[in-house]
N, C-alpha and C. Protein backbone atom coordinates (compact mmCIF):
# COMPACT_ATOMS: atom_id res chain seq x y z
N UNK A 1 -13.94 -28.68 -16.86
CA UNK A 1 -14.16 -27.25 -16.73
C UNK A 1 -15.03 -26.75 -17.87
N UNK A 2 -14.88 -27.17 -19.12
CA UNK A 2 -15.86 -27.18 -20.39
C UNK A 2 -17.00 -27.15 -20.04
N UNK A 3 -17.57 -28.18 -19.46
CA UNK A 3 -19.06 -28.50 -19.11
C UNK A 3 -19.38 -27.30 -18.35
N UNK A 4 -18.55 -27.24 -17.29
CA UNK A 4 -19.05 -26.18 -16.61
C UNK A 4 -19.15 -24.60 -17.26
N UNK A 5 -18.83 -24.30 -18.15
CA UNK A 5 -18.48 -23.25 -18.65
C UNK A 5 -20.05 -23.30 -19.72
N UNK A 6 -19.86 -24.58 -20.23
CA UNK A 6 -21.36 -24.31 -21.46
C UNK A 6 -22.69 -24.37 -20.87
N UNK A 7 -22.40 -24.89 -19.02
CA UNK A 7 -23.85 -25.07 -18.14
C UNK A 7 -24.08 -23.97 -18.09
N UNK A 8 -23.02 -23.39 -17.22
CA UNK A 8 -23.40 -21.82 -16.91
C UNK A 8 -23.82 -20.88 -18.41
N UNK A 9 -23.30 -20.86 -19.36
CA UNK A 9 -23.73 -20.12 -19.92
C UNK A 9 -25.28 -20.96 -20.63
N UNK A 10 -25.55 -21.75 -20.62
CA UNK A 10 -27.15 -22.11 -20.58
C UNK A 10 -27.88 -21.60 -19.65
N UNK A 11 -27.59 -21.71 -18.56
CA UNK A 11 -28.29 -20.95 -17.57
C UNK A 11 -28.68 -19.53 -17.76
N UNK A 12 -27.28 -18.68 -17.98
CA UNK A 12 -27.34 -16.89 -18.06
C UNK A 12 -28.05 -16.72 -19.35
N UNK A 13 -27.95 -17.63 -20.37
CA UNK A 13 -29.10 -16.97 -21.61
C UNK A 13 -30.67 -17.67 -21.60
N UNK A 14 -30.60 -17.99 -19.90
CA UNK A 14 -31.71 -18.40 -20.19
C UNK A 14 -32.61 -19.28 -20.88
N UNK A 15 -31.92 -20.03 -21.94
CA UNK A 15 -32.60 -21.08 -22.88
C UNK A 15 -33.03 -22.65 -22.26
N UNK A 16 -32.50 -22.67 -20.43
CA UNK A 16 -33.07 -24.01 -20.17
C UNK A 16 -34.50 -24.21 -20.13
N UNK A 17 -35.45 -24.79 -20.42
CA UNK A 17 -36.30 -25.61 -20.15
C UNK A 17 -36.45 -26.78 -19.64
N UNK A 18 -37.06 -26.47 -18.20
CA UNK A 18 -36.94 -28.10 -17.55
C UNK A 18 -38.41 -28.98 -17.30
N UNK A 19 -38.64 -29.45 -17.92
CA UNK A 19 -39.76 -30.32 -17.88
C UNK A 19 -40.49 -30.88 -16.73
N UNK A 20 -41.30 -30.35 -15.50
CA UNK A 20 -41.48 -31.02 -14.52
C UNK A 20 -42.88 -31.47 -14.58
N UNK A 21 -43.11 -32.37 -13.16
CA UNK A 21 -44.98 -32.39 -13.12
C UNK A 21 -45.57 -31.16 -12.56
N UNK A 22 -46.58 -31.23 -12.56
CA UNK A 22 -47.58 -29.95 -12.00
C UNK A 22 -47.23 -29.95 -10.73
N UNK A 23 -47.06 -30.55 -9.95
CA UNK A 23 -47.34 -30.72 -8.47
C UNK A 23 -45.35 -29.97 -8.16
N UNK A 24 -44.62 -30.12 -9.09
CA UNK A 24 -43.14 -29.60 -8.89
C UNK A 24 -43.34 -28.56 -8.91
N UNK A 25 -43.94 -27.92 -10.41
CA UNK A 25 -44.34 -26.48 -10.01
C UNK A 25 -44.72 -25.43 -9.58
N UNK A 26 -46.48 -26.28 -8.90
CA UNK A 26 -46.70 -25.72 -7.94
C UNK A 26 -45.86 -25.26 -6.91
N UNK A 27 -44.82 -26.35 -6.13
CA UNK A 27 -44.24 -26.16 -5.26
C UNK A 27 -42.98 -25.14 -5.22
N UNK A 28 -42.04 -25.25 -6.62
CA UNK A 28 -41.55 -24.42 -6.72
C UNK A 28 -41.66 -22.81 -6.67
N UNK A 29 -42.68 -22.53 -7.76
CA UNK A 29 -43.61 -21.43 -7.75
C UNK A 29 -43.08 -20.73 -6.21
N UNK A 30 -44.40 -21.33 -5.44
CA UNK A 30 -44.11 -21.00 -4.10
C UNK A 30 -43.22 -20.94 -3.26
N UNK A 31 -41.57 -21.67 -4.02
CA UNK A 31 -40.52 -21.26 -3.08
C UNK A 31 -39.27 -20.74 -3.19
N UNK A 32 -39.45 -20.40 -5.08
CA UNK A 32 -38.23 -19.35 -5.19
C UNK A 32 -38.53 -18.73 -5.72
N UNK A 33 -37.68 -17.56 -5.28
CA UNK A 33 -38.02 -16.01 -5.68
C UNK A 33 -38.68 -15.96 -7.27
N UNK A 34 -39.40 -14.97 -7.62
CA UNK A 34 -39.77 -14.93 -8.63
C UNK A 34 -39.02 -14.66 -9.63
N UNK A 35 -37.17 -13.83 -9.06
CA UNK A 35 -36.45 -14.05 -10.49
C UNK A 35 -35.23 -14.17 -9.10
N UNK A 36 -34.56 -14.51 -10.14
CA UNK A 36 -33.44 -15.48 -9.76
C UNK A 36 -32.39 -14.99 -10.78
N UNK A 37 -30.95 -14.49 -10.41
CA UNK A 37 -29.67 -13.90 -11.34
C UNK A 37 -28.85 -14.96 -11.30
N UNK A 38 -29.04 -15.06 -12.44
CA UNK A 38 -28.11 -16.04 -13.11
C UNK A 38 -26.58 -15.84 -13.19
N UNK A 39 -26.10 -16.46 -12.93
CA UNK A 39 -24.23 -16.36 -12.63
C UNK A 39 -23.68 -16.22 -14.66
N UNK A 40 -23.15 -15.25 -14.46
CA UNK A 40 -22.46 -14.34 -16.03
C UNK A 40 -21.45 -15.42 -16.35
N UNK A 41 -21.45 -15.52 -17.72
CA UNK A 41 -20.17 -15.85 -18.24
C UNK A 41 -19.43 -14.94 -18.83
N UNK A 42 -18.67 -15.39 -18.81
CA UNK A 42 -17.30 -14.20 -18.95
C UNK A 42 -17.94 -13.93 -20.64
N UNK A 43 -18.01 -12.44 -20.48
CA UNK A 43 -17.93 -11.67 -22.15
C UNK A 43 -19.91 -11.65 -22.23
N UNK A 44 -20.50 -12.07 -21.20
CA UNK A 44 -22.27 -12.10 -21.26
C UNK A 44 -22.39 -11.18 -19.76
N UNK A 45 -23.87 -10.86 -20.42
CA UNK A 45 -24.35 -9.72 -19.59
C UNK A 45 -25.07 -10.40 -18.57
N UNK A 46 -25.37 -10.46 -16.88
CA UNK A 46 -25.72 -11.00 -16.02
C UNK A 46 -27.42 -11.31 -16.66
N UNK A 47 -27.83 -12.08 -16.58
CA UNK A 47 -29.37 -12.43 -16.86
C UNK A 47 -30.15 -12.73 -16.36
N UNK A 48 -31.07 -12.22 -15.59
CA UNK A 48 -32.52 -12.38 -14.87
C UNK A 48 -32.98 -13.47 -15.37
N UNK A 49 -33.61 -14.99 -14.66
CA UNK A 49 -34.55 -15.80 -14.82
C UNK A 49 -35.74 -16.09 -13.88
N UNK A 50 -36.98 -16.06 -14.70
CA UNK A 50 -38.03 -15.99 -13.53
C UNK A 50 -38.16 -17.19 -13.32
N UNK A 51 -39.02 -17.70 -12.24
CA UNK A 51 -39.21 -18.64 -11.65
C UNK A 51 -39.92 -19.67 -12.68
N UNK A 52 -40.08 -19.30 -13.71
CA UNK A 52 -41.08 -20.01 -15.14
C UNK A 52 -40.26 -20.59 -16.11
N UNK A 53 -39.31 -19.79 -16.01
CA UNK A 53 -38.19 -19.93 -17.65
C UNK A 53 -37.49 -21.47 -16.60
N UNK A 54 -37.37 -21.49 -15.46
CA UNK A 54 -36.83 -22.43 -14.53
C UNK A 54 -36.94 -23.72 -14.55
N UNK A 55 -38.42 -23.42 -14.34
CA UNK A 55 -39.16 -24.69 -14.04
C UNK A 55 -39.58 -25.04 -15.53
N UNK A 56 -39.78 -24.43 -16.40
CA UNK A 56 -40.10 -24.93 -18.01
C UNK A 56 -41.79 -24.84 -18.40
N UNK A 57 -42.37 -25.69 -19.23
CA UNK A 57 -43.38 -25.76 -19.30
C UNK A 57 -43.90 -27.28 -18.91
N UNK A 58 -45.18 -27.52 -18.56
CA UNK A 58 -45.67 -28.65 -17.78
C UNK A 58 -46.18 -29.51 -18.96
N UNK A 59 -45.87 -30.34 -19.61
CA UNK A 59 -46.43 -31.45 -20.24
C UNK A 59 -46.96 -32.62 -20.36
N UNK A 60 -47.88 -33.61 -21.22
CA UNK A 60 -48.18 -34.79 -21.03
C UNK A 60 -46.69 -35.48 -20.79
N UNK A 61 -45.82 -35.11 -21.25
CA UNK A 61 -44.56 -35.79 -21.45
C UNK A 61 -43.99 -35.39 -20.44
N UNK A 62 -43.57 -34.86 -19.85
CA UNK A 62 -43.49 -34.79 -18.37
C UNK A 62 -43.87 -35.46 -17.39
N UNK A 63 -44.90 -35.28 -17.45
CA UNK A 63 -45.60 -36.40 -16.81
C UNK A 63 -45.17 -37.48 -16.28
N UNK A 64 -44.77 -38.00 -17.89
CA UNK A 64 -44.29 -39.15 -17.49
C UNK A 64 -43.16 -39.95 -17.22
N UNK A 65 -42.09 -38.39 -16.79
CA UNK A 65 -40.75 -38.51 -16.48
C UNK A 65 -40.57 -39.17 -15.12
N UNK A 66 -39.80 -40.21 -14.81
CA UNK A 66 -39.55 -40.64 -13.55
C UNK A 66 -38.89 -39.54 -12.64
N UNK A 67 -39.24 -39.32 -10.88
CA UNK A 67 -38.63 -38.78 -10.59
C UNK A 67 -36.75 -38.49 -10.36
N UNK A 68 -36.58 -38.98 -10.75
CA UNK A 68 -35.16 -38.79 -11.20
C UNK A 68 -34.54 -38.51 -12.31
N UNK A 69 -35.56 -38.50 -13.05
CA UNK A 69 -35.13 -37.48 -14.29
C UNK A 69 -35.54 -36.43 -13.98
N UNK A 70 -36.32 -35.81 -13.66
CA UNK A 70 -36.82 -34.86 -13.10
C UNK A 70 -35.99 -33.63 -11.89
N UNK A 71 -35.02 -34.88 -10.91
CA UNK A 71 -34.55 -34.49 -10.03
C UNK A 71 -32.93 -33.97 -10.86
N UNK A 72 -32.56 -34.82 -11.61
CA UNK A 72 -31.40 -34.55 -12.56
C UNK A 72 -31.59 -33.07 -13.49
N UNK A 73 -32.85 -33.38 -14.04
CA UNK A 73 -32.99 -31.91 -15.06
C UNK A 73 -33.02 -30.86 -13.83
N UNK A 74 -33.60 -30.59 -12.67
CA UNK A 74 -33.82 -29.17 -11.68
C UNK A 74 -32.24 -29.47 -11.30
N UNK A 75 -31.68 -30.17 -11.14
CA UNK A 75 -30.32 -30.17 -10.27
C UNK A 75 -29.76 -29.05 -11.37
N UNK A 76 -29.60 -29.24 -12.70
CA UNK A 76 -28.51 -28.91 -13.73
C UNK A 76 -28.95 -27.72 -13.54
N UNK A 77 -29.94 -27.18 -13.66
CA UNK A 77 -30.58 -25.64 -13.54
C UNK A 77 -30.11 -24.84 -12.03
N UNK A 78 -29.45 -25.60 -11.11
CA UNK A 78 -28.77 -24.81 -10.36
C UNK A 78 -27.41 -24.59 -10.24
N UNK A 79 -26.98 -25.29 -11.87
CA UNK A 79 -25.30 -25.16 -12.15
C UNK A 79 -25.19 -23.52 -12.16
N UNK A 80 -24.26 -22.90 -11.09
CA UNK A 80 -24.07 -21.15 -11.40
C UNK A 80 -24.61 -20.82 -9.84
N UNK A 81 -25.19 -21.58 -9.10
CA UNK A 81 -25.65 -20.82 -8.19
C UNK A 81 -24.26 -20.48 -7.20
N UNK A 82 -24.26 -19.93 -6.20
CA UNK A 82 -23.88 -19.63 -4.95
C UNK A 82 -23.22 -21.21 -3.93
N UNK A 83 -22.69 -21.37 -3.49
CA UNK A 83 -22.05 -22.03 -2.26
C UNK A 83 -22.51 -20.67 -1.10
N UNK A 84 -22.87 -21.39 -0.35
CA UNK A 84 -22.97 -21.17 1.23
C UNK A 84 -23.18 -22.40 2.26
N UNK A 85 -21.83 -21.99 3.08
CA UNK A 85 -21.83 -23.07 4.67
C UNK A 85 -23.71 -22.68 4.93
N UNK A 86 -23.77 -24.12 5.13
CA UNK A 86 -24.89 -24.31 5.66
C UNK A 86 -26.47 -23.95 4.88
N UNK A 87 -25.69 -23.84 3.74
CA UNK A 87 -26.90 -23.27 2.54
C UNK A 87 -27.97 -24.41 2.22
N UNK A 88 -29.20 -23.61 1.87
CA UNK A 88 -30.22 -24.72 1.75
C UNK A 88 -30.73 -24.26 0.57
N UNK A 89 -30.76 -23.01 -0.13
CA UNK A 89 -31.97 -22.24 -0.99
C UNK A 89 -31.15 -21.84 -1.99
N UNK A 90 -31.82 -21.82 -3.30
CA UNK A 90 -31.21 -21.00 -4.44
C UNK A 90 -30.17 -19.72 -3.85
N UNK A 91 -30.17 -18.95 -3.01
CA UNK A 91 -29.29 -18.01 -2.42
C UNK A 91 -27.93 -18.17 -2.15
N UNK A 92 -28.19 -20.01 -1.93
CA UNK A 92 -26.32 -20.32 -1.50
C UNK A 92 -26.28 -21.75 -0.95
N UNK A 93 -26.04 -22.68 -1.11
CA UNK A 93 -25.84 -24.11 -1.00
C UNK A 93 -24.94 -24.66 -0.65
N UNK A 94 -24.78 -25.88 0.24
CA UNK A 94 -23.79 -26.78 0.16
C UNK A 94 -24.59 -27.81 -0.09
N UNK A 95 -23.80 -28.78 -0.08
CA UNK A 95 -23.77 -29.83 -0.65
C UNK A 95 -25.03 -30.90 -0.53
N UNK A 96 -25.42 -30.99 1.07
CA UNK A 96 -26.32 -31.57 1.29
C UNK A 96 -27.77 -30.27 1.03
N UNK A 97 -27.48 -29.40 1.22
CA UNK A 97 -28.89 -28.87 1.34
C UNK A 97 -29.09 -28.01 -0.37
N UNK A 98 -28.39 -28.57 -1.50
CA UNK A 98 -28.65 -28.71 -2.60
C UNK A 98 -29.57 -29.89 -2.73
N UNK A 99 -28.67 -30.78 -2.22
CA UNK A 99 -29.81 -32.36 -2.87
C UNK A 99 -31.14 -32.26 -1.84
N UNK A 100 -31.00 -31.91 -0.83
CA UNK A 100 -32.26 -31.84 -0.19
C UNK A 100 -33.19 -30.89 -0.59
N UNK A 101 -32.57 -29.90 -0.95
CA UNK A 101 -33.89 -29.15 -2.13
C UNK A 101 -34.34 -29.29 -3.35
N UNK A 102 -33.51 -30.80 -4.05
CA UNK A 102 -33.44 -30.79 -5.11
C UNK A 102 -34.86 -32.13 -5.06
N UNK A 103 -34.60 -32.74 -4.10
CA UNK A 103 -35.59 -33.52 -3.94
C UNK A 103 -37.16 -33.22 -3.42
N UNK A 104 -36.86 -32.13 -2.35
CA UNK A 104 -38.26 -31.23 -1.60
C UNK A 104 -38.67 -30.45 -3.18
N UNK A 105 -38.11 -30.25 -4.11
CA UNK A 105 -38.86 -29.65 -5.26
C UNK A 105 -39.19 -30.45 -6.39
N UNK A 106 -38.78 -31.36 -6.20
CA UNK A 106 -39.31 -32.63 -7.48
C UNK A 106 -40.18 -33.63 -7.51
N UNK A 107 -41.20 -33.34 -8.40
CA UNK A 107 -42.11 -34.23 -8.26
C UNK A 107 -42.91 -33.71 -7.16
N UNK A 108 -43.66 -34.56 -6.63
CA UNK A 108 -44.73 -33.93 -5.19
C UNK A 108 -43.41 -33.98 -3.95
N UNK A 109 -42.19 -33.73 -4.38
CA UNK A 109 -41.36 -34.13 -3.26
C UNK A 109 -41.18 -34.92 -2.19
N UNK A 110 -39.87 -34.86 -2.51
CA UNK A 110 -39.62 -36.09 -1.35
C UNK A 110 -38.57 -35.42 -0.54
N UNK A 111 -39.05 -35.56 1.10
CA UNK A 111 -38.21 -34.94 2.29
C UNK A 111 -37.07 -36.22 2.46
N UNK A 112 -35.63 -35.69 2.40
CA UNK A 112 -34.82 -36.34 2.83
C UNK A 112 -34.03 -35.45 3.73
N UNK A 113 -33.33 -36.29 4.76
CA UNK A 113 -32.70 -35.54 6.16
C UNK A 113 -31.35 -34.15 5.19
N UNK A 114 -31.14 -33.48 6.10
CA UNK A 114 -30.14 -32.72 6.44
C UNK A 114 -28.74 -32.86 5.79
N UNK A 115 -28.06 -33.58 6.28
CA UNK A 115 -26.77 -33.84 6.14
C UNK A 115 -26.60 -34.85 5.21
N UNK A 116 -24.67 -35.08 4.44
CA UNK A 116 -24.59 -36.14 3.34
C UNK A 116 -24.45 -37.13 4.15
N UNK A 117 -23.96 -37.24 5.32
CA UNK A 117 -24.31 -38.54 6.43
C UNK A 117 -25.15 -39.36 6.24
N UNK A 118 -26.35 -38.42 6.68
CA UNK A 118 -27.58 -38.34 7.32
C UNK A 118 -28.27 -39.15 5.89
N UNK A 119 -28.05 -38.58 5.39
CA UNK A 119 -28.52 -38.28 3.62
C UNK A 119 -28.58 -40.33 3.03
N UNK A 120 -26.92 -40.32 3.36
CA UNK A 120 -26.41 -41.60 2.88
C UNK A 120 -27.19 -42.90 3.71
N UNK A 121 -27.15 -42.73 4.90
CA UNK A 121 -27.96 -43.20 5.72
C UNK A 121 -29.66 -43.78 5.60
N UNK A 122 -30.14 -42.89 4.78
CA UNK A 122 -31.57 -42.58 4.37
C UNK A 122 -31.94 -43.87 2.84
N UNK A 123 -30.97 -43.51 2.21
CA UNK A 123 -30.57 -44.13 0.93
C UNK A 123 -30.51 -45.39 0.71
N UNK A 124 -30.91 -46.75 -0.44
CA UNK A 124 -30.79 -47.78 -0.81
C UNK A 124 -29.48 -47.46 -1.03
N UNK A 125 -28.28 -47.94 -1.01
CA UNK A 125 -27.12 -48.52 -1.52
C UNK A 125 -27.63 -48.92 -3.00
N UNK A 126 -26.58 -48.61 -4.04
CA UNK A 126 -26.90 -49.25 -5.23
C UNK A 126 -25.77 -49.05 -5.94
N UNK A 127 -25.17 -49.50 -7.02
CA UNK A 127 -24.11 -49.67 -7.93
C UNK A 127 -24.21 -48.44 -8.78
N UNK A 128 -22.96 -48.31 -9.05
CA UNK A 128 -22.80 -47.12 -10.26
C UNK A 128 -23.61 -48.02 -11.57
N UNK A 129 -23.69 -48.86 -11.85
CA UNK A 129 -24.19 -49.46 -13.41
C UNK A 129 -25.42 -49.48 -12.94
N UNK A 130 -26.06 -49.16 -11.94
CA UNK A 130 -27.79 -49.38 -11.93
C UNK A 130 -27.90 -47.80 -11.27
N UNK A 131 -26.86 -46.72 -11.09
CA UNK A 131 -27.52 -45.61 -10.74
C UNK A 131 -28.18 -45.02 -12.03
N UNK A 132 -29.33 -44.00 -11.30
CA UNK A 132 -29.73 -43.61 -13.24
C UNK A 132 -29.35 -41.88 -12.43
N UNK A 133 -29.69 -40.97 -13.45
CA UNK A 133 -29.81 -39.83 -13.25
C UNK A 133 -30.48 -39.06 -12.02
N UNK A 134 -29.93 -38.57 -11.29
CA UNK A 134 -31.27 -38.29 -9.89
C UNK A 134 -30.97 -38.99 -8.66
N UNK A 135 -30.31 -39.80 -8.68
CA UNK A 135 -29.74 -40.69 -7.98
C UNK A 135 -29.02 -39.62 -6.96
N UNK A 136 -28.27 -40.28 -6.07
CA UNK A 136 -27.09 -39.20 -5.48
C UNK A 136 -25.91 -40.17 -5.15
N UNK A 137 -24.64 -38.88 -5.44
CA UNK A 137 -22.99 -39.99 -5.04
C UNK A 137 -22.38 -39.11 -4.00
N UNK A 138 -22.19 -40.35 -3.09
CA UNK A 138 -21.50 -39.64 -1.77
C UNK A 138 -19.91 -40.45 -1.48
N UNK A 139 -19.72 -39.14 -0.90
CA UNK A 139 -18.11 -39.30 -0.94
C UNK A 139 -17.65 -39.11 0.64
N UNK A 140 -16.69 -40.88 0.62
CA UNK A 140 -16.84 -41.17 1.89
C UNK A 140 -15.27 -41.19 2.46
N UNK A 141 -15.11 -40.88 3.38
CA UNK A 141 -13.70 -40.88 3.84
C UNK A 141 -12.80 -41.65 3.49
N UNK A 142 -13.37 -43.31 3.51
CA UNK A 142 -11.48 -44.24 3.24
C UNK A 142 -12.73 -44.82 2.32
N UNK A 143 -12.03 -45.96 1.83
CA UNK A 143 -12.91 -47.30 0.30
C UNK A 143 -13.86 -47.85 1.05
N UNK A 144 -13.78 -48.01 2.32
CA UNK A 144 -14.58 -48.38 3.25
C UNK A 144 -16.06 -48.21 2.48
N UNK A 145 -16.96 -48.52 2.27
CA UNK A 145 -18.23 -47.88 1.80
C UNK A 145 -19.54 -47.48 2.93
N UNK A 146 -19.31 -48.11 4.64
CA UNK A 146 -19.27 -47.90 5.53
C UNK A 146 -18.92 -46.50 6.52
N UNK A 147 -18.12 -45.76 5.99
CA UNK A 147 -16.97 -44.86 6.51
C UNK A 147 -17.88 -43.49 6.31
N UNK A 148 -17.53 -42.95 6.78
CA UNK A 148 -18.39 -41.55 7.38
C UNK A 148 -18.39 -40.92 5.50
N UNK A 149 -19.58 -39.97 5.03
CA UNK A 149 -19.90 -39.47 4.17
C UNK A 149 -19.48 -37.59 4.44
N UNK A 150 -18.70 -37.47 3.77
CA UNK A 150 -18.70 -36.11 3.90
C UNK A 150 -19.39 -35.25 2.52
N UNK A 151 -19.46 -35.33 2.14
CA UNK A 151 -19.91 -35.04 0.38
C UNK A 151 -20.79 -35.42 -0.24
N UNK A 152 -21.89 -34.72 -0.74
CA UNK A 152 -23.26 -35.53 -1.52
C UNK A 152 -23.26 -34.89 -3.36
N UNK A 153 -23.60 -35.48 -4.17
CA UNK A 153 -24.43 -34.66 -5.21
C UNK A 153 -24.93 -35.28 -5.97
N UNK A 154 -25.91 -34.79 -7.19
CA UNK A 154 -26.30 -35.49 -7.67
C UNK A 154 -26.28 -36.09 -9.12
N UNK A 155 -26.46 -37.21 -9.33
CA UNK A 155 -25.75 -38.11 -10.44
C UNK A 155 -26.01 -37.57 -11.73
N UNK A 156 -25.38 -37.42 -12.60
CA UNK A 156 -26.09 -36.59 -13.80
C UNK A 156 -25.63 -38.35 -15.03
N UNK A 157 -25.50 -38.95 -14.40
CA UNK A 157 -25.05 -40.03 -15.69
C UNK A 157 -23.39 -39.90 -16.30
N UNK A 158 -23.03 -41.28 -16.55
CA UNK A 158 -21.70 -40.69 -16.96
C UNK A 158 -20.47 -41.11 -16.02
N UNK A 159 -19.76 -40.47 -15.58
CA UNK A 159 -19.07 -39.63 -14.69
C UNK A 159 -19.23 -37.98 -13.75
N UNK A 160 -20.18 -38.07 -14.03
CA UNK A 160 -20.67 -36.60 -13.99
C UNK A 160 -22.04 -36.62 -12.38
N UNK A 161 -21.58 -35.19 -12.11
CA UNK A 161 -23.07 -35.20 -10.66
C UNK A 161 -23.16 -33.49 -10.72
N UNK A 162 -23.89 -33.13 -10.57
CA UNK A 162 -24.00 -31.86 -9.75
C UNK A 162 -23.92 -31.58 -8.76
N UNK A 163 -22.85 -30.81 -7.86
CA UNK A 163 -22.23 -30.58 -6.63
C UNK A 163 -22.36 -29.26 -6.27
N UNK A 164 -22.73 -28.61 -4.86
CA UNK A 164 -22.06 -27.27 -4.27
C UNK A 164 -20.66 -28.04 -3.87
N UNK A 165 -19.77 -27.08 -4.47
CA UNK A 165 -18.59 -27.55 -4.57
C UNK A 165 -18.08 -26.56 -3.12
N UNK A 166 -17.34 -25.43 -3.52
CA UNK A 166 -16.55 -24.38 -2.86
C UNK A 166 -17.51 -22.90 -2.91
N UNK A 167 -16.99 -22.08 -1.70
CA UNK A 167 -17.21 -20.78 -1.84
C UNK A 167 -16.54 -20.17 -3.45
N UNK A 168 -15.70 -20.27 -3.96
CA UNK A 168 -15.21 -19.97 -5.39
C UNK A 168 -15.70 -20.74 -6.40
N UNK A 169 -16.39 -21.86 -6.15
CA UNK A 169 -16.96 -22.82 -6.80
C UNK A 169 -18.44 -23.24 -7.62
N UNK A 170 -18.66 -22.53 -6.06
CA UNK A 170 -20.19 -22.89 -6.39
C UNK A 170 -21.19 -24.10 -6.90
N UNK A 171 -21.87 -24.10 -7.12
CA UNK A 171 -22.41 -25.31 -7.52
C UNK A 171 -22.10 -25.74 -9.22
N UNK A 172 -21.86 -26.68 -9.25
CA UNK A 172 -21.05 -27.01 -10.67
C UNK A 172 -21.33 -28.68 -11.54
N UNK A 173 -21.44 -28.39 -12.52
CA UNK A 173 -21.79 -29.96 -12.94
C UNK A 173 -20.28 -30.25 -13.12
N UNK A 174 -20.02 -31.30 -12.54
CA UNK A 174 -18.34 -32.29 -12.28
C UNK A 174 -18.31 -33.35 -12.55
N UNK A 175 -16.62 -33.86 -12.97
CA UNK A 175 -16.66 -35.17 -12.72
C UNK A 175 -16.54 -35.80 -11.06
N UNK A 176 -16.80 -37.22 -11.02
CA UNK A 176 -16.78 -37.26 -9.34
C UNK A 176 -15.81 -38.08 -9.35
N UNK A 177 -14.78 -38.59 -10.34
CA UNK A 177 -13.92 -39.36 -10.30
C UNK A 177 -12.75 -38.89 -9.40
N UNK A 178 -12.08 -37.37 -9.54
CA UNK A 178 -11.36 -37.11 -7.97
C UNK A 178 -11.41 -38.08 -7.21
N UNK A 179 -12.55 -38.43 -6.85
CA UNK A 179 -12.54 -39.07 -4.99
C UNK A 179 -12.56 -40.72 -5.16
N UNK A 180 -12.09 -40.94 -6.72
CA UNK A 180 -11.13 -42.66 -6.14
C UNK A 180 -12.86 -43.72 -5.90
N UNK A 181 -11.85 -44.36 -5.41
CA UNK A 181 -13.31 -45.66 -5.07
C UNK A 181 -13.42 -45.08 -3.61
N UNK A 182 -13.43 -43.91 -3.13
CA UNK A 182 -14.56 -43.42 -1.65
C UNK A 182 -15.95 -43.07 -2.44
N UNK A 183 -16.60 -43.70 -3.60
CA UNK A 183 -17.50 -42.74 -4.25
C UNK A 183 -18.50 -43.89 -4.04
N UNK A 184 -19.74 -43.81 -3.66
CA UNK A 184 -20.56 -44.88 -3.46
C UNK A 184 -21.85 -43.90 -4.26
N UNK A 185 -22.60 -44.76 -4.64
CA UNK A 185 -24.28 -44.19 -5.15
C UNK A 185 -25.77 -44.76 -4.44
N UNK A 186 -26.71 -43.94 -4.10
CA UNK A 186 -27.78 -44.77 -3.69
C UNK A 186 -29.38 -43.97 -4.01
N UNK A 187 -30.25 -44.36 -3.37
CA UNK A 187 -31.48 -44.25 -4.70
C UNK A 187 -32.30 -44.33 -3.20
N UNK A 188 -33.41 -43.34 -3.43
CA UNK A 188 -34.94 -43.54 -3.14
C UNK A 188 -36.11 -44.26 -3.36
N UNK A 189 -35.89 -44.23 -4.60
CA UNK A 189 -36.42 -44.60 -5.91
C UNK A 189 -36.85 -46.20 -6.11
N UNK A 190 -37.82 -46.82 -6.61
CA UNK A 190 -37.48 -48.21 -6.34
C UNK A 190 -36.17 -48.44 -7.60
């Protein structure tokens, strides 16, 4: 609950900087609102972020961030947002259509399907000791690793992912340990 408490308030004062390529920003630019209200922490005043303070500044060093670091740093920047059934956009999210925007905005983007099914489906299979950051962990009905995916987010390293969790929830950096060995990881990425 800590983490979540010092994300969000990174977010509402505004001090993230996220390092992307040009081609992220461009795209972003063009697809969220130009300011964006940041979710309050208790005893802070609600805080406007524009679409700039978001995305950060564009560097040689950037550059040469793999996309999954990339996809990890924009994920954390939507710790505070909104939950919404069927959400796709900074406005309100679930689960899958967080990581699917998290990926359509990173880097020159990459389109992945719809659903954490769908999602898992799409995905290399790969081990928690070779997931890196950016990655995504889906959470599957029985140990089965086979077994239907209800749950996606994305890996922040650690124990840790960024999730649209709940309507009370919202999107939240978590541990993903809850869900036992139903927790599988897999990669785009080579």
């Amino acid at each position: 609950m800590r983490r979540v408490t010092l994300a969000r308030g990174a977010i509402a004062a505004a001090a993230i900087t996220v390092p992307v390529a040009a081609a992220a920003s461009a795209t972003l630019q063009a697809t969220v609102p130009a300011t964006v209200q940041a979710a309050p922490v208790s005893g802070q005043q609600q805080t406007a972020v524009t679409t700039a303070e978001i995305v950060g500044t564009v560097s040689s060093t950037a550059e040469a961030q793999t996309f999954d670091q990339v996809a990890a740093a924009l994920a954390m920047t939507l710790v505070g947002d909104q939950y919404a059934y069927g959400g796709a956009s900074p406005a309100g999210f679930d689960c899958s259509g967080l990581t699917q925007w998290v990926y359509r905005h990173t880097g020159g983007g990459k389109s992945i399907p719809r659903t954490a099914e769908a999602q898992f489906q799409d995905f290399r299979p790969i081990s928690q000791s070779t997931a890196r950051p950016g990655d995504l962990v889906f959470f599957h009905d029985t140990s089965d690793p086979d077994s239907y995916v209800y749950h996606v987010g994305v890996y922040e390293g650690g124990d840790d992912m960024v999730a649209a969790t709940t309507p009370s929830g919202g999107v939240e950096l978590q541990s993903f340990t809850w869900a036992g060995d139903t927790v599988t990881f897999g990669t785009v990425t080579g």
